[in-house]
N, C-alpha and C. Protein backbone atom coordinates (compact mmCIF):
# COMPACT_ATOMS: atom_id res chain seq x y z
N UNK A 1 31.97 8.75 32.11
CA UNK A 1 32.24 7.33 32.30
C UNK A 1 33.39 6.95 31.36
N UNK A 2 34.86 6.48 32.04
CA UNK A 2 35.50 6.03 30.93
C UNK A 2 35.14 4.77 29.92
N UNK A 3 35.87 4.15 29.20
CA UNK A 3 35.38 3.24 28.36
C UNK A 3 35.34 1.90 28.95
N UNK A 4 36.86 1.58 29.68
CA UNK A 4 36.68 0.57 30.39
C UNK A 4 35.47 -0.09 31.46
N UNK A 5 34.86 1.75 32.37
CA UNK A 5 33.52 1.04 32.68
C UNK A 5 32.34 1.46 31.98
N UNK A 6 32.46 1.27 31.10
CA UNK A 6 31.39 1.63 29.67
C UNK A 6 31.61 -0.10 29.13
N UNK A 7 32.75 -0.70 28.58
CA UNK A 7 32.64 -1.87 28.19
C UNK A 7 32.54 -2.85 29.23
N UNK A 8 32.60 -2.65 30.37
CA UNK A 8 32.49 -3.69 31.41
C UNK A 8 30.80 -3.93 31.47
N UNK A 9 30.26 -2.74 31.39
CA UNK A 9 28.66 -2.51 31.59
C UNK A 9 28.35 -2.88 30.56
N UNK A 10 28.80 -3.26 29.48
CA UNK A 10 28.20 -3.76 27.90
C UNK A 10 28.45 -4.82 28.08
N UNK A 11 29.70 -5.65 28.61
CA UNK A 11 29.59 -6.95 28.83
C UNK A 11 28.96 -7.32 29.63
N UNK A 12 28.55 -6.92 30.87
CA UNK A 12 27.35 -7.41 31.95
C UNK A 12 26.11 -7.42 31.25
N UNK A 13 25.68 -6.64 30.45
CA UNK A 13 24.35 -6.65 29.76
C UNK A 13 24.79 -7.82 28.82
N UNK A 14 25.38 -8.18 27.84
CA UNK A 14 25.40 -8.76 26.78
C UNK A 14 25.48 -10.27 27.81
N UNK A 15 26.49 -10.58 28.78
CA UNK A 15 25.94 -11.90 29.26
C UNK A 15 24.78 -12.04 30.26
N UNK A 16 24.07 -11.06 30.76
CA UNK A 16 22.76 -11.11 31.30
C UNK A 16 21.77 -11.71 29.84
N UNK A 17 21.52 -10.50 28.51
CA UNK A 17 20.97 -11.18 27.51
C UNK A 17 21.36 -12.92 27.19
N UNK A 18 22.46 -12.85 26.98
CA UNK A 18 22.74 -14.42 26.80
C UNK A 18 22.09 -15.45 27.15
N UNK A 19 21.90 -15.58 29.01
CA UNK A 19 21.51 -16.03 29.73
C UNK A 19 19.80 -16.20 29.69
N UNK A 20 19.35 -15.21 29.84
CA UNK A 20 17.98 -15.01 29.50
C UNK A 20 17.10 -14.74 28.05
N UNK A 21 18.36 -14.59 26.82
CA UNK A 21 16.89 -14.38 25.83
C UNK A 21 18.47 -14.75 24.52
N UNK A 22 18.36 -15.88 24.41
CA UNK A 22 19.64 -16.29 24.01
C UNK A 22 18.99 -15.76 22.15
N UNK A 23 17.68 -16.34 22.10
CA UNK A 23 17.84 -16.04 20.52
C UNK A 23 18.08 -14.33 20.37
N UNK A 24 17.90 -13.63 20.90
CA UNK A 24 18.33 -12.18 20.60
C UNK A 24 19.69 -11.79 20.59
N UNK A 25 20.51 -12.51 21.77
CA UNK A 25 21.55 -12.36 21.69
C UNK A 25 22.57 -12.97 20.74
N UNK A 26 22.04 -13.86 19.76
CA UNK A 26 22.81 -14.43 18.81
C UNK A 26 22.38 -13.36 17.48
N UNK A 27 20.82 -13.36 16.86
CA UNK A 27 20.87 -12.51 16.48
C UNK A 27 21.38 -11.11 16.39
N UNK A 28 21.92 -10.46 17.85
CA UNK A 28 22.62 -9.15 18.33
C UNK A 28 24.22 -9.39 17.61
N UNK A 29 24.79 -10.71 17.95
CA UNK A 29 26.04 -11.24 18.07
C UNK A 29 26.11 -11.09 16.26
N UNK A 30 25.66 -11.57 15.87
CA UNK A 30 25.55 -11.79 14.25
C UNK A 30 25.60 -10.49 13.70
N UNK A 31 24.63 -9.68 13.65
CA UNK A 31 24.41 -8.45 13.46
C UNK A 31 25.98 -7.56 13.54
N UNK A 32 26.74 -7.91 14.94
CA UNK A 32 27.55 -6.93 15.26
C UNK A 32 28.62 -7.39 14.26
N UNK A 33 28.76 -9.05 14.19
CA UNK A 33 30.29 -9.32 13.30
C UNK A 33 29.73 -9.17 11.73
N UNK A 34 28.80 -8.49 10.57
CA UNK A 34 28.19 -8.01 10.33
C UNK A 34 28.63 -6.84 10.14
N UNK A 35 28.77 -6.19 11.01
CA UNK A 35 29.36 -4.48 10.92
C UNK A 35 30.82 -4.43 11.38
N UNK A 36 31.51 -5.09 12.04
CA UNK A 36 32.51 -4.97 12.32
C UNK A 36 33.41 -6.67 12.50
N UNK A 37 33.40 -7.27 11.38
CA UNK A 37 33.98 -8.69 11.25
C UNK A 37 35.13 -8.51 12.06
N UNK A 38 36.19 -7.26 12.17
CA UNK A 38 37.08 -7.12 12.17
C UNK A 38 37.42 -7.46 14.05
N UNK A 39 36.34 -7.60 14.94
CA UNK A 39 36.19 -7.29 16.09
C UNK A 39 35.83 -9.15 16.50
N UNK A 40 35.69 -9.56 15.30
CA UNK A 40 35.29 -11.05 15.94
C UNK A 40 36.86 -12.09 14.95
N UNK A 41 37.76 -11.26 14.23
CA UNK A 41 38.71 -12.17 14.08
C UNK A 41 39.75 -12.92 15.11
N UNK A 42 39.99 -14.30 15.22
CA UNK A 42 40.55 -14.56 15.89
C UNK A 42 41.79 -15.34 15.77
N UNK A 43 42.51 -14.54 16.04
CA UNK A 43 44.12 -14.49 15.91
C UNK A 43 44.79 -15.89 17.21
N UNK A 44 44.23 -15.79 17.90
CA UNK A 44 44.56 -16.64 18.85
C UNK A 44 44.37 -17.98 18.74
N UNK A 45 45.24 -19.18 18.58
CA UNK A 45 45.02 -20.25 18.46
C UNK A 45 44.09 -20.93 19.95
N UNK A 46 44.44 -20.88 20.78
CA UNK A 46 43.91 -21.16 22.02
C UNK A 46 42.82 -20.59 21.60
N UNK A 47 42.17 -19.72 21.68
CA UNK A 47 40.66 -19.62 21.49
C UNK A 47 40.00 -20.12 20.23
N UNK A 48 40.66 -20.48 19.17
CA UNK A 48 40.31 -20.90 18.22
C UNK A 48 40.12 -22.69 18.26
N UNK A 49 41.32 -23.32 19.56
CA UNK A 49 40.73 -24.61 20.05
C UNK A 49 39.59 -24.60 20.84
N UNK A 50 39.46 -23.59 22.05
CA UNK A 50 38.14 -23.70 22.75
C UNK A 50 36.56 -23.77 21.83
N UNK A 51 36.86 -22.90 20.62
CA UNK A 51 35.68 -22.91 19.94
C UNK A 51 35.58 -23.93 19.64
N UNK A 52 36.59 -24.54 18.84
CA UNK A 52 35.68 -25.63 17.89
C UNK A 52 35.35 -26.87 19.25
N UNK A 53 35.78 -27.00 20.31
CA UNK A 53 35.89 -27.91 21.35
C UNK A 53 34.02 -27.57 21.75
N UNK A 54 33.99 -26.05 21.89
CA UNK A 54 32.53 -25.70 22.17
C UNK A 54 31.40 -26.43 21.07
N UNK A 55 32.14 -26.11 19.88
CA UNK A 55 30.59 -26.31 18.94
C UNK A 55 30.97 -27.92 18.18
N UNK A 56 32.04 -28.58 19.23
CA UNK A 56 31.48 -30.29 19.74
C UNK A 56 30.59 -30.63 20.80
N UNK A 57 30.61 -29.65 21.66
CA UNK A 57 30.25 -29.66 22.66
C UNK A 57 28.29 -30.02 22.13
N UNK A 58 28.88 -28.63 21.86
CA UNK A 58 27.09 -27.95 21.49
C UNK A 58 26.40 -28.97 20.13
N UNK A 59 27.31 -29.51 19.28
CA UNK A 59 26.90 -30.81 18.14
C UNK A 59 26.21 -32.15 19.27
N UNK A 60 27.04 -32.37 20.34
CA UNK A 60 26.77 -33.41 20.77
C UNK A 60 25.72 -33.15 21.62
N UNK A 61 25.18 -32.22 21.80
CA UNK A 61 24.34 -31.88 23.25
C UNK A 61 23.35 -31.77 22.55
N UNK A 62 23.04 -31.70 20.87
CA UNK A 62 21.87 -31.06 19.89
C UNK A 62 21.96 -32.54 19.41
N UNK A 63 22.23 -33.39 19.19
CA UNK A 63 22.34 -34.52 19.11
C UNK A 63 21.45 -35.36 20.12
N UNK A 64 22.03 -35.51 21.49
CA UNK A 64 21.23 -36.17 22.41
C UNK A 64 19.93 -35.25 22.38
N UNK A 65 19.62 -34.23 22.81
CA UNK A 65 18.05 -33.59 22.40
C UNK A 65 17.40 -34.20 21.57
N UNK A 66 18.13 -34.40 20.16
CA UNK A 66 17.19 -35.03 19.11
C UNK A 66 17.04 -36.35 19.24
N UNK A 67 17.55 -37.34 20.82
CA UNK A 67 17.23 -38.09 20.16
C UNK A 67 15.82 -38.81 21.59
């Protein structure tokens, strides 16, 4: 199996987990930047706006829950 469909099949599993058993997959997610920080730096400004846009997202959505 080359790598490309070796990492395609790791990403289908890792967003199947996501989807279905999210606290493992954060714990998994944590764990990995953890051993390899170097694999979660992000150099890219564009993705570095989507994030923080996400965890407004996710502030405001944990927000209305609580209230």
């Amino acid at each position: 199996m080359c790598m490309s469909n070796l990492d395609d099949s790791i990403g289908k599993i890792l967003l199947e987990l996501q989807k279905d058993d999210p606290d493992t997959f954060t714990k998994l997610m944590k764990k990995a930047q953890e051993y390899n920080p170097e694999l979660f730096e992000d150099t890219n400004t564009e993705n570095k706006e989507i994030k923080e846009y996400n965890n407004k997202v996710d502030e405001y959505n944990k927000a209305i829950d609580d209230e």
